[in-house]
Protein backbone atom coordinates (compact mmCIF):
# COMPACT_ATOMS: atom_id res chain seq x y z
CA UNK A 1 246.35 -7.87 202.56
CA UNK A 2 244.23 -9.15 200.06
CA UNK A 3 246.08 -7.56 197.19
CA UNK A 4 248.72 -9.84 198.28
CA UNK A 5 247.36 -13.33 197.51
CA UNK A 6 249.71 -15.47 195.55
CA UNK A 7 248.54 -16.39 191.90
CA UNK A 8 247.57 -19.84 193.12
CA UNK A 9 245.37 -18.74 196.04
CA UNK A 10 243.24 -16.24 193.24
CA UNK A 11 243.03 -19.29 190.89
CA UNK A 12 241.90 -21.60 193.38
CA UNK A 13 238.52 -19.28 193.32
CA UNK A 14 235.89 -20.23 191.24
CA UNK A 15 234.08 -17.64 189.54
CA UNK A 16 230.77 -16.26 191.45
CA UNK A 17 227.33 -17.09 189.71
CA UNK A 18 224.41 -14.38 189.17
CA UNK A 19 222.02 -14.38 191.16
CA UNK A 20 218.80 -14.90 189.25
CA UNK A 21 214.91 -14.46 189.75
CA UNK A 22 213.14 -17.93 189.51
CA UNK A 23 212.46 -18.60 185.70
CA UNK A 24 209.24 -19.73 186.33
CA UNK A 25 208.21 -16.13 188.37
CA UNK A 26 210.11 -14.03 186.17
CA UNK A 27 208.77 -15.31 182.80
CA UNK A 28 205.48 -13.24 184.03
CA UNK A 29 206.77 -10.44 185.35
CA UNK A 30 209.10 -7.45 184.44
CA UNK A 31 210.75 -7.75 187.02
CA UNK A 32 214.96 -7.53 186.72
CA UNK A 33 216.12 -11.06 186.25
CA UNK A 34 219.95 -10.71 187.55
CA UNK A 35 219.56 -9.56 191.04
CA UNK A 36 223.19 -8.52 191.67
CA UNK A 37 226.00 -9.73 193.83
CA UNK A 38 225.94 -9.53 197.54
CA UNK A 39 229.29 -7.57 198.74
CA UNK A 40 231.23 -10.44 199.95
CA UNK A 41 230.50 -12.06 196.17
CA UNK A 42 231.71 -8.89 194.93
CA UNK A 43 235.16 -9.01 196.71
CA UNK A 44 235.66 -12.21 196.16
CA UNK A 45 235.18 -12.38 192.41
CA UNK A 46 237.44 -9.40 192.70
CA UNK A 47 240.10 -11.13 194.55
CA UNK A 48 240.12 -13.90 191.11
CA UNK A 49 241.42 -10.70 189.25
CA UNK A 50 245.45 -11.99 188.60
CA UNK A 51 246.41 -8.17 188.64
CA UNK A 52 249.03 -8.72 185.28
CA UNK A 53 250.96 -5.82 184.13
CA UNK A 54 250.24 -6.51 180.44
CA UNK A 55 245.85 -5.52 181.55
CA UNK A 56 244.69 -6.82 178.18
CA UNK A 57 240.97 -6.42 179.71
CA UNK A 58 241.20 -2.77 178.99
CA UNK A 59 242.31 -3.01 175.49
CA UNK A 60 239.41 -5.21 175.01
CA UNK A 61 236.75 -2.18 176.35
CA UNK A 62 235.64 0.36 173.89
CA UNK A 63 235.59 3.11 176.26
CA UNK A 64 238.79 1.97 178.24
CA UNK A 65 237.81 1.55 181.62
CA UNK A 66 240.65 1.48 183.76
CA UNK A 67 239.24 -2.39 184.81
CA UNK A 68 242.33 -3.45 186.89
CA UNK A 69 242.08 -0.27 189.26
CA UNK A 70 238.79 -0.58 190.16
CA UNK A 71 238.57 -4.42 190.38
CA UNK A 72 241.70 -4.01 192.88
CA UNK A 73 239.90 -1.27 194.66
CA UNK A 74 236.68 -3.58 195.18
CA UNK A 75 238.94 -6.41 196.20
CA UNK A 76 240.47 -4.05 198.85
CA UNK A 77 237.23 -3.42 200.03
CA UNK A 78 237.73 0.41 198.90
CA UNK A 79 234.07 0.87 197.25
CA UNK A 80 234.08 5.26 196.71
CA UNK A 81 237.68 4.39 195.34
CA UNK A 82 236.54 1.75 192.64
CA UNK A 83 233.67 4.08 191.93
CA UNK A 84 235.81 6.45 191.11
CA UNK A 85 238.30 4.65 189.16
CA UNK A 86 234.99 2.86 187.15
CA UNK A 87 233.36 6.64 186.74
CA UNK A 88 236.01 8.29 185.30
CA UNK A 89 235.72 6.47 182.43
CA UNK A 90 232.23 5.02 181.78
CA UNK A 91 229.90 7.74 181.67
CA UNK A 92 226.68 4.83 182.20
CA UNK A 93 228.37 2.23 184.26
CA UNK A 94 225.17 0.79 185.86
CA UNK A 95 224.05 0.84 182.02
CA UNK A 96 226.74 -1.34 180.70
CA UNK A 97 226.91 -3.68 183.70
CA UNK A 98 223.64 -5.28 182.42
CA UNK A 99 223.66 -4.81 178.65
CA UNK A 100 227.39 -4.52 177.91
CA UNK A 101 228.81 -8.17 175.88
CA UNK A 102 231.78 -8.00 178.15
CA UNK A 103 232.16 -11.77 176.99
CA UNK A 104 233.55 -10.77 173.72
CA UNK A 105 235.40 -7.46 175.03
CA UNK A 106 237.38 -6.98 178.52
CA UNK A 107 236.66 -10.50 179.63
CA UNK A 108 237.38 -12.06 176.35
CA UNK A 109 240.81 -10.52 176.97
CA UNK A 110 241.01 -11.72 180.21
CA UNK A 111 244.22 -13.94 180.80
CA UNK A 112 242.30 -16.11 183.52
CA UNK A 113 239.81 -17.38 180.40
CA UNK A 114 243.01 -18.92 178.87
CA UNK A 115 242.41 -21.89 181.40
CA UNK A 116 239.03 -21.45 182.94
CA UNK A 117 236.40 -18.64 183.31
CA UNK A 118 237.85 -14.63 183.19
CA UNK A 119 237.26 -12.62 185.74
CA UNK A 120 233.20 -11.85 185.83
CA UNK A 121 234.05 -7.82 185.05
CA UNK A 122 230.00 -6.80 184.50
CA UNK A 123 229.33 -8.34 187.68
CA UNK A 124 231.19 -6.18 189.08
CA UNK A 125 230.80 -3.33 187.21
CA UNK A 126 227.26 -3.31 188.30
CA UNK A 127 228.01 -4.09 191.95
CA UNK A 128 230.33 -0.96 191.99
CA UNK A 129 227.83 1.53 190.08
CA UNK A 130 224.67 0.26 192.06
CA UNK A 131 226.78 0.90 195.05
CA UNK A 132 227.53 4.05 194.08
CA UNK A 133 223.95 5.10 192.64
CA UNK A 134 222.89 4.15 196.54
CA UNK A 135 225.53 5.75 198.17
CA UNK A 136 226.02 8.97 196.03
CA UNK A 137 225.97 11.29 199.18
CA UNK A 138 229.26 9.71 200.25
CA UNK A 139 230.83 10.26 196.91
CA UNK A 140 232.83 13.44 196.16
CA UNK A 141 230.65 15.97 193.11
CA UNK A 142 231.95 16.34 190.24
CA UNK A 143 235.23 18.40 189.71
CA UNK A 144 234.77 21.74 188.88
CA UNK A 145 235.45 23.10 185.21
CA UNK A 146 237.00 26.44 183.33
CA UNK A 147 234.21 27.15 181.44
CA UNK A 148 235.06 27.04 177.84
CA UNK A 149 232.48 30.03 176.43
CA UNK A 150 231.63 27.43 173.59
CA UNK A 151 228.51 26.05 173.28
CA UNK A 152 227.49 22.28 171.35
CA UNK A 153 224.61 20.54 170.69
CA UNK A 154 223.90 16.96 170.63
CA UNK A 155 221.49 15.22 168.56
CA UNK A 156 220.09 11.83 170.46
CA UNK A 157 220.24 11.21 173.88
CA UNK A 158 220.71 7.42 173.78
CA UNK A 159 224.20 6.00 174.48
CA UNK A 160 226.11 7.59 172.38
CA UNK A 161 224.61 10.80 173.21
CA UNK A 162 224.51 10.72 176.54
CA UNK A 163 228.00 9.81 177.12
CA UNK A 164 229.18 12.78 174.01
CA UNK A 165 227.39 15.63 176.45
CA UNK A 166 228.91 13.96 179.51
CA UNK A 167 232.50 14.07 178.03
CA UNK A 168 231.91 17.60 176.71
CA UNK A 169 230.21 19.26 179.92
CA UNK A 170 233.57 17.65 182.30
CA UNK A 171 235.74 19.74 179.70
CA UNK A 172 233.74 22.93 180.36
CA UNK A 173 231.46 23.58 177.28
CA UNK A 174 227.74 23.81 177.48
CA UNK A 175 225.53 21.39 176.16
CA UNK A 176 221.96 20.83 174.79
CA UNK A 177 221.15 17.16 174.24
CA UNK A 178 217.88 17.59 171.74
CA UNK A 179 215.85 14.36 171.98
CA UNK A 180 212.50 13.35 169.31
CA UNK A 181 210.86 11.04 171.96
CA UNK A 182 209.53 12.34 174.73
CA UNK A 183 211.64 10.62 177.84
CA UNK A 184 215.46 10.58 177.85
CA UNK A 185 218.08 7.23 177.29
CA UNK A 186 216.55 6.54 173.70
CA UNK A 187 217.50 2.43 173.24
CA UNK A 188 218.16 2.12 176.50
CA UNK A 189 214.65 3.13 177.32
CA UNK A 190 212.52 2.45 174.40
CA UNK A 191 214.96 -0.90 173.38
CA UNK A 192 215.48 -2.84 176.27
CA UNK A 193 213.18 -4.36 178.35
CA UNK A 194 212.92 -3.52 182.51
CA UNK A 195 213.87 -7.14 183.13
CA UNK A 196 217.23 -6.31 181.77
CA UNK A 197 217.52 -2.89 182.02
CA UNK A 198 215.40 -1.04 184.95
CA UNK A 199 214.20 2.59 183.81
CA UNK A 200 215.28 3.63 187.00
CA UNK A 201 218.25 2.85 186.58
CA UNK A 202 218.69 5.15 183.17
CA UNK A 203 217.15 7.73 185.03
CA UNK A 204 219.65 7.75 187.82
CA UNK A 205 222.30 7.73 185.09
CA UNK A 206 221.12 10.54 183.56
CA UNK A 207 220.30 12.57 186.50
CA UNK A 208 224.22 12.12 187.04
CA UNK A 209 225.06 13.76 183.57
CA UNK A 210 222.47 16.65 184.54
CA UNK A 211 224.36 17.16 187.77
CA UNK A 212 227.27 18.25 185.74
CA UNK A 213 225.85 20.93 183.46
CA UNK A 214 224.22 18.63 180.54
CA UNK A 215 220.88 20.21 179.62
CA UNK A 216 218.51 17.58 177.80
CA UNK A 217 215.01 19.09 175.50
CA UNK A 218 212.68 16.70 174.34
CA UNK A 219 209.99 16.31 171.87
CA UNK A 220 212.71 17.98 169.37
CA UNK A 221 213.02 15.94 166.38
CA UNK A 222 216.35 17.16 164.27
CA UNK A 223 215.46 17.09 160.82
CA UNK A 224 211.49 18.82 161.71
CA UNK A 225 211.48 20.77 164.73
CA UNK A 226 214.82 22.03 163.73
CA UNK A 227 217.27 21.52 160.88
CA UNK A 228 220.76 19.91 161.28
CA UNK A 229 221.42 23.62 159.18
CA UNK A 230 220.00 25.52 162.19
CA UNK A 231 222.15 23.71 164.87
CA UNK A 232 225.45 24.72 163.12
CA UNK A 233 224.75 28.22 163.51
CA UNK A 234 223.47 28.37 167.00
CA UNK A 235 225.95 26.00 168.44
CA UNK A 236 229.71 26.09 167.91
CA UNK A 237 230.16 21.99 167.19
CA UNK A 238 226.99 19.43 166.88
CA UNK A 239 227.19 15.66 167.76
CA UNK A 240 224.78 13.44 165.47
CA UNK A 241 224.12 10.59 167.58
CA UNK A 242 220.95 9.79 166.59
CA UNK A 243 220.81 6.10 165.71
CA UNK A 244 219.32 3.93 163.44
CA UNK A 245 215.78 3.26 164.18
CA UNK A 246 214.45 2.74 160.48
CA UNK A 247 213.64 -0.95 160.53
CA UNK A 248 214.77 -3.42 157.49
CA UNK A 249 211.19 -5.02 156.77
CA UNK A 250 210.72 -8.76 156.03
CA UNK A 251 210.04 -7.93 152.02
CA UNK A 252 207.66 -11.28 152.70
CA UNK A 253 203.73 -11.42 151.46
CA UNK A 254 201.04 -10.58 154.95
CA UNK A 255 204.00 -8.79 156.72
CA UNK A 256 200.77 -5.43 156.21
CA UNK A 257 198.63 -7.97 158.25
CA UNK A 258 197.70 -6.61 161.47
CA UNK A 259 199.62 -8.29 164.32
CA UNK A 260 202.81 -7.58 162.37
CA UNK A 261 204.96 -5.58 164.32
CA UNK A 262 208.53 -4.67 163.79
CA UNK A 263 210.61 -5.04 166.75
CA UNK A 264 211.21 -1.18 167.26
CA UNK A 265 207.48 -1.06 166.78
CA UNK A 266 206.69 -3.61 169.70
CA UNK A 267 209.41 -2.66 172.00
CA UNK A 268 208.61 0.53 171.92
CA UNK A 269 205.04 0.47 173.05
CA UNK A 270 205.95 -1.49 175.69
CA UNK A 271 208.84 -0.20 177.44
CA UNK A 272 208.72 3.58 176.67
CA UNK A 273 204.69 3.27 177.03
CA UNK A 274 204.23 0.75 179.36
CA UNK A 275 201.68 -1.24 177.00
CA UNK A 276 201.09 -4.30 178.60
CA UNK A 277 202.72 -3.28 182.09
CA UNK A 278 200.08 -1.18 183.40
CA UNK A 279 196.23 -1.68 183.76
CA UNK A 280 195.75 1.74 182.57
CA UNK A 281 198.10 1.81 179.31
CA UNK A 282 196.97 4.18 176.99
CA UNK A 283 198.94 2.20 174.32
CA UNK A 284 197.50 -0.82 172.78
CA UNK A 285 199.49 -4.23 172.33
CA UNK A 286 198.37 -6.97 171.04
CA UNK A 287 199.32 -10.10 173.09
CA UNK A 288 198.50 -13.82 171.40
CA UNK A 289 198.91 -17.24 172.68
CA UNK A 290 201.17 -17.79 169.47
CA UNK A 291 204.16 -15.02 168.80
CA UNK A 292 206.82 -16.09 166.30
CA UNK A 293 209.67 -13.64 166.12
CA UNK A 294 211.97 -13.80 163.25
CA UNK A 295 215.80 -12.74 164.27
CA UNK A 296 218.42 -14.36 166.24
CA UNK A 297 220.15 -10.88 167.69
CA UNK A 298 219.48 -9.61 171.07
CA UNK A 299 216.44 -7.34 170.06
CA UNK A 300 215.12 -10.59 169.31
CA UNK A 301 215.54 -11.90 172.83
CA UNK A 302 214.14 -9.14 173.89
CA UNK A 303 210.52 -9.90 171.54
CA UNK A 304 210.48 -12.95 172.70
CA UNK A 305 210.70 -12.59 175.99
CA UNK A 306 208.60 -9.61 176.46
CA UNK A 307 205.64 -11.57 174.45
CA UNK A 308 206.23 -14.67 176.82
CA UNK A 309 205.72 -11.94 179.96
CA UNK A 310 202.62 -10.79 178.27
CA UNK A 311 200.97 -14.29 178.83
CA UNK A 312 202.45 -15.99 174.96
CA UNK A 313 201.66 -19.78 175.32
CA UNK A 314 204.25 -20.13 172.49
CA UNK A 315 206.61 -17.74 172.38
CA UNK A 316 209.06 -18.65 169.06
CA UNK A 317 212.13 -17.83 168.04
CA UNK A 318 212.39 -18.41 164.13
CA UNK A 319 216.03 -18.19 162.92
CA UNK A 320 217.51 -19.83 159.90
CA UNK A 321 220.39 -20.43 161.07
CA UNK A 322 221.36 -22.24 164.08
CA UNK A 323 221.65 -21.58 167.75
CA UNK A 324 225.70 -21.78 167.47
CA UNK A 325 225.06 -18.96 164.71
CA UNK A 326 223.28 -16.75 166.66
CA UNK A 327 224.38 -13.11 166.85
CA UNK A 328 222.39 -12.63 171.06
CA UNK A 329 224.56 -12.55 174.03
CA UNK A 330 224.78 -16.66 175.52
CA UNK A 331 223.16 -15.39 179.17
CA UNK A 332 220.05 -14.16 176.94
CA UNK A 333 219.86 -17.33 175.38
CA UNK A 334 219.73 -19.22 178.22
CA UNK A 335 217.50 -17.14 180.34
CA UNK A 336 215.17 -17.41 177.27
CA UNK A 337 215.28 -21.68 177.49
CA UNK A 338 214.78 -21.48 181.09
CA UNK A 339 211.36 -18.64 180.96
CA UNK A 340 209.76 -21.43 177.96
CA UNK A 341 210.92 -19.71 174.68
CA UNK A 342 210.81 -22.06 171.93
CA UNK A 343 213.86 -22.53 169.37
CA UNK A 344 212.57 -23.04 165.76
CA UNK A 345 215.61 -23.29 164.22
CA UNK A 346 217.30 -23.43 160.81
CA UNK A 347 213.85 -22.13 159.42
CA UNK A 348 213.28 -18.65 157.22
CA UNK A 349 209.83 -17.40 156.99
CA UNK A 350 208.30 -17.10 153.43
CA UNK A 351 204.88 -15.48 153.91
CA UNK A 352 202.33 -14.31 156.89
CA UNK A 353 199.42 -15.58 156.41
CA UNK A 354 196.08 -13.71 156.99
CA UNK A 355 192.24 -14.25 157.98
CA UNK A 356 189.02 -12.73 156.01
CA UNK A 357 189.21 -10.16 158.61
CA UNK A 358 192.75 -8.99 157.37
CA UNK A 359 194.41 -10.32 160.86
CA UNK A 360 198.09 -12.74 160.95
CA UNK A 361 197.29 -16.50 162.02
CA UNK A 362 200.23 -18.44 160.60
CA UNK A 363 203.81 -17.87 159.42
CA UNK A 364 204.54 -20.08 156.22
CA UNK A 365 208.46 -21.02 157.00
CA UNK A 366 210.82 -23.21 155.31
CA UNK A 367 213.44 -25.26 156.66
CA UNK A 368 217.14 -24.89 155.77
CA UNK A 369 220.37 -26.20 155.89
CA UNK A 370 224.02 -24.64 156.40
CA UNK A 371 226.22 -24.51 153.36
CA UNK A 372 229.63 -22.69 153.21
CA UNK A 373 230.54 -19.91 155.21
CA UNK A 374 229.71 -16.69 154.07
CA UNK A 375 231.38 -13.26 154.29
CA UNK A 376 230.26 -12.96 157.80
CA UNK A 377 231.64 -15.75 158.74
CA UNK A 378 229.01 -17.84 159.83
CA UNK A 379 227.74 -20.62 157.24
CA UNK A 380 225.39 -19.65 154.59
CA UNK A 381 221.84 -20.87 155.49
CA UNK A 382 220.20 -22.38 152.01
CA UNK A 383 216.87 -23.64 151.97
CA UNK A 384 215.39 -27.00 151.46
CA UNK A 385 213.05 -27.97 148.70
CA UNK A 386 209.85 -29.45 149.77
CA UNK A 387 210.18 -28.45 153.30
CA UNK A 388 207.30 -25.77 153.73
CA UNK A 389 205.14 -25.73 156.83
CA UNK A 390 202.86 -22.91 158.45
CA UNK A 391 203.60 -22.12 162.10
CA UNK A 392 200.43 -20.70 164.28
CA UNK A 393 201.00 -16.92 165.29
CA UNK A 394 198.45 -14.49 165.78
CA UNK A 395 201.08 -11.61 166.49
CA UNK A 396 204.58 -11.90 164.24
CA UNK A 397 207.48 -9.87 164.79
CA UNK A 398 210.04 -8.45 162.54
CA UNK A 399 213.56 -8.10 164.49
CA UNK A 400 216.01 -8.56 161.51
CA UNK A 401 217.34 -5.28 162.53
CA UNK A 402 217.50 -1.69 161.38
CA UNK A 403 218.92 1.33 159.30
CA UNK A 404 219.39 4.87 159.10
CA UNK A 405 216.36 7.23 159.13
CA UNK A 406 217.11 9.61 156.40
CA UNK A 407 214.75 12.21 158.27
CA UNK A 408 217.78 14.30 159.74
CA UNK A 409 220.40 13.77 157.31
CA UNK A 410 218.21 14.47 153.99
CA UNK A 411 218.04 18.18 155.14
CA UNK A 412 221.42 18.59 154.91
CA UNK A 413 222.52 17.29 151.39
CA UNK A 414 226.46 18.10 151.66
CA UNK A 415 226.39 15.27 155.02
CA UNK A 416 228.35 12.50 153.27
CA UNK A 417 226.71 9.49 153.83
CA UNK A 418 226.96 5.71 152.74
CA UNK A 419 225.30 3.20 150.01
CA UNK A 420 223.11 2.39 153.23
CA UNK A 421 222.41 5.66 154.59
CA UNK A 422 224.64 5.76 157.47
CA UNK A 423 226.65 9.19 157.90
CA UNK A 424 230.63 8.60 157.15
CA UNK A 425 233.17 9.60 159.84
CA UNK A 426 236.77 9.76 160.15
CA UNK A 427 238.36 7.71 162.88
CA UNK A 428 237.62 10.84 165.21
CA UNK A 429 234.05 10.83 164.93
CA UNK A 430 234.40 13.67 162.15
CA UNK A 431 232.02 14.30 159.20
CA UNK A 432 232.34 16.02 155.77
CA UNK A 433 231.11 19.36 157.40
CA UNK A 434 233.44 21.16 159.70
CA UNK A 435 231.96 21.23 163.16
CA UNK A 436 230.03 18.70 162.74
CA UNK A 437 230.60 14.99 164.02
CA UNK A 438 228.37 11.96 164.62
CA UNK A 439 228.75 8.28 166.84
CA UNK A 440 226.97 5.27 167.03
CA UNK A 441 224.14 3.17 165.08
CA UNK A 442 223.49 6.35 162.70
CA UNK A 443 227.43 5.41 161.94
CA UNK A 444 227.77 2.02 162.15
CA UNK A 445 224.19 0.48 161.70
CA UNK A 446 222.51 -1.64 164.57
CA UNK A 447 225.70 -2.25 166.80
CA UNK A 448 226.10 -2.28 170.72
CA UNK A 449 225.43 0.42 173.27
CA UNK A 450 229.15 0.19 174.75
CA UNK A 451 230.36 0.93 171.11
CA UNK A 452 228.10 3.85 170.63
CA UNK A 453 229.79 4.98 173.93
CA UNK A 454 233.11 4.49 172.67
CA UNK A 455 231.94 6.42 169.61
CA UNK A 456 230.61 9.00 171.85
CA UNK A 457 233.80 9.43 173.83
CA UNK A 458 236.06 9.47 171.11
CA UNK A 459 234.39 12.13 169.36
CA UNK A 460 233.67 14.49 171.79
CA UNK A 461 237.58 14.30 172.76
CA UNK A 462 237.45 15.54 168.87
CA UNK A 463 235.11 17.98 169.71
CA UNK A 464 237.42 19.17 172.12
CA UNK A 465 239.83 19.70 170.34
CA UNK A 466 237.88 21.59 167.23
CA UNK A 467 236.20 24.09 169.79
CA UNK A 468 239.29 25.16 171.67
CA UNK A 469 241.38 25.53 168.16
CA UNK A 470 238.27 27.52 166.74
């Protein structure tokens, strides 16, 4: 039995490597770059699991995935049992088996990284929820539910959203996900790029959540089409899980010029609108043979690698910090290096400069040094006289992040919110008005997708609660 392999036989496996599209094919196409493990990779990654009682790897995942059961399940060979284990807990598994950080979560808790490399957990988190996306047939439906009679809405239908709705429709309410955009999986589908994150793939995943009673509008914008006011007296509880998709501009000179973009800007047009993808966009995007993004998160990956698919001869990365400072996951680092993204680091951009024609051609930058650490942690960037120089880009991109939209949460003045905008919770998920909670970036600011699911699931166990006591 493989479950019965001493500890010295599972550490005497070495950790399975991704699969990966060539760099050079990839870096002009849109292709997914991680093409998955095989099954026998899958089991035997499994098999590296050490099975300890204390499981600190699901401490270490915001939406608790039971990570030991359905590792041991894959190891066994068992796939429809480690599906279930991983479902029953991750509403978007496939999701967060390609975007989740699991290197600072469940594997950063995992006791094999103590001497050597944890157990690869999104590997196989992926391997299991691909499996089970192809294989759904085999898979028992959902289980049925008492209806409750109570009816919520949920505002957003991005991660935090979608995984709310999922939690409340398995506990027998009704539920209306009301979405602005037009498509469904809001970062997932407007944020990430295919090459990480296929739109099939969030389409399957939310075909799953409809298969269990979740009904999804779009083209309703909270806050326009309807008032936050209005949802509290046609629905007995309302999730806000709307994000934060107002971006924090530059506040440089030229950032008006046109070929500025802010990263929500640019990866919208070309992941929810195909700009660039398809001969027949509708949606302009303007491409350059110079792109400079400014950032050093993931959404900057993301920029940088979607302008090097769309033919960039110089696709930048301008950071002022360095690369050990960087906020992006390590695996989108390096798949960055190896497509030809440039590092331009320890440099802050000053001004975009323009043409006579109104149009960006350079970014004036200035180099900079580290000084002490600051609050964050990381050590304070501070800029060295003297050192200005202009770095050709026809098309600049803002990806410093964003904030709140206040178009929701200003029609609804009693909504408690923060100095920056974001709507204040208590550890439940729970706002100032009764009935109403929220999850997520319109919470926390720009965070991850698997917190916004753990904010999701925590508050619609909240939710729970509220609408049977009501």
């Amino acid at each position: 039995m493989i479950n019965n392999l001493s500890a010295k036989e599972r550490l005497s496996i070495a950790r399975e490597k991704m699969p990966e599209q060539d760099a050079a094919l990839r870096s002009r196409n849109f292709a997914e770059v991680n093409l998955g493990l095989s099954l026998e990779q899958a089991m035997r990654e499994a098999q590296r699991c050490l099975l300890c009682k204390s499981r600190p790897c699901v401490a270490g995942c915001p939406v608790e995935v039971d990570i030991p059961e359905f590792v041991a399940c894959l190891a066994q060979g068992d796939l429809a049992a480690a599906a279930h284990a991983l479902m029953r807990d991750n509403a978007l598994p496939a999701v967060c088996g390609r975007v989740c950080p699991q290197e600072v979560q469940c594997e950063a808790k995992c006791v094999r990284g103590v001497r050597g490399l944890p157990v690869a957990v999104g590997y196989l988190e992926r391997f299991v929820a691909d499996w089970a996306m192809a294989n759904s047939a085999d898979l028992p439906g959902p289980p049925a539910t008492v209806p409750s009679g109570k009816q919520a809405a949920v505002v957003g239908c991005g991660p935090a959203g979608l995984t709310a709705a999922g939690e409340l429709a398995t506990r027998g309410h009704e539920v209306t996900i009301f979405e602005a955009l037009h498509d469904t999986g809001g970062v997932l589908r407007y944020g990430i790029p295919e090459f990480r994150l296929p739109k099939g793939i969030i389409d399957q995943e939310v075909r799953r959540l409809i298969d269990v009673g979740v009904r999804i509008e779009c083209n309703v914008i909270i806050g326009k089409t309807l008032t936050l006011g209005q949802l509290r007296e046609q629905y007995d509880a309302v999730f806000i899980g709307n994000g934060a998709g107002l971006p924090v501009m530059l506040g440089i000179d030229g950032e008006n010029l046109k070929g500025v973009y802010s990263a929500n800007e640019y990866l919208t047009r070309v992941n929810l609108m195909g700009a660039g993808q398809v001969f027949d966009s509708a949606t302009p995007i303007l491409r350059g043979r110079h792109v400079a993004v400014i950032g050093g998160g993931n959404t900057a990956m993301d920029c940088v690698r979607t302008a090097r698919r769309l033919g960039a001869e110089r696709a930048m990365i301008v950071y002022r910090r360095g690369e050990s400072e960087m906020p992006a996951r390590v695996e989108e680092v390096h798949h960055a290096k190896q497509e030809g993204v440039e590092f331009v680091m320890l440099t802050a951009p000053l001004a975009v400069l323009g043409d006579e024609a109104g149009w960006a051609r350079a970014l004036r930058c200035q180099k900079m040094a580290l000084g002490e650490p600051d609050a964050s942690g990381r050590r304070r960037p501070v800029s060295v006289a003297g050192s200005e120089f202009d770095l050709p880009a026809e098309v600049v991109i803002n990806a410093l992040g964003t904030r709140a939209n206040p178009l929701l949460t200003a029609t609804e003045p009693a909504l408690k919110l923060n100095k920056w905008g974001n709507i204040e919770t208590d550890e439940r998920g729970a706002t100032s008005l009764p009935g109403i909670f929220a999850g997520g970036d319109i919470v926390r600011g720009g965070a991850t997708v698997i917190l916004a699911m753990g904010d999701g699931k925590r508050a619609a166990a909240a939710m729970d609660a509220y609408l049977r006591s009501a």
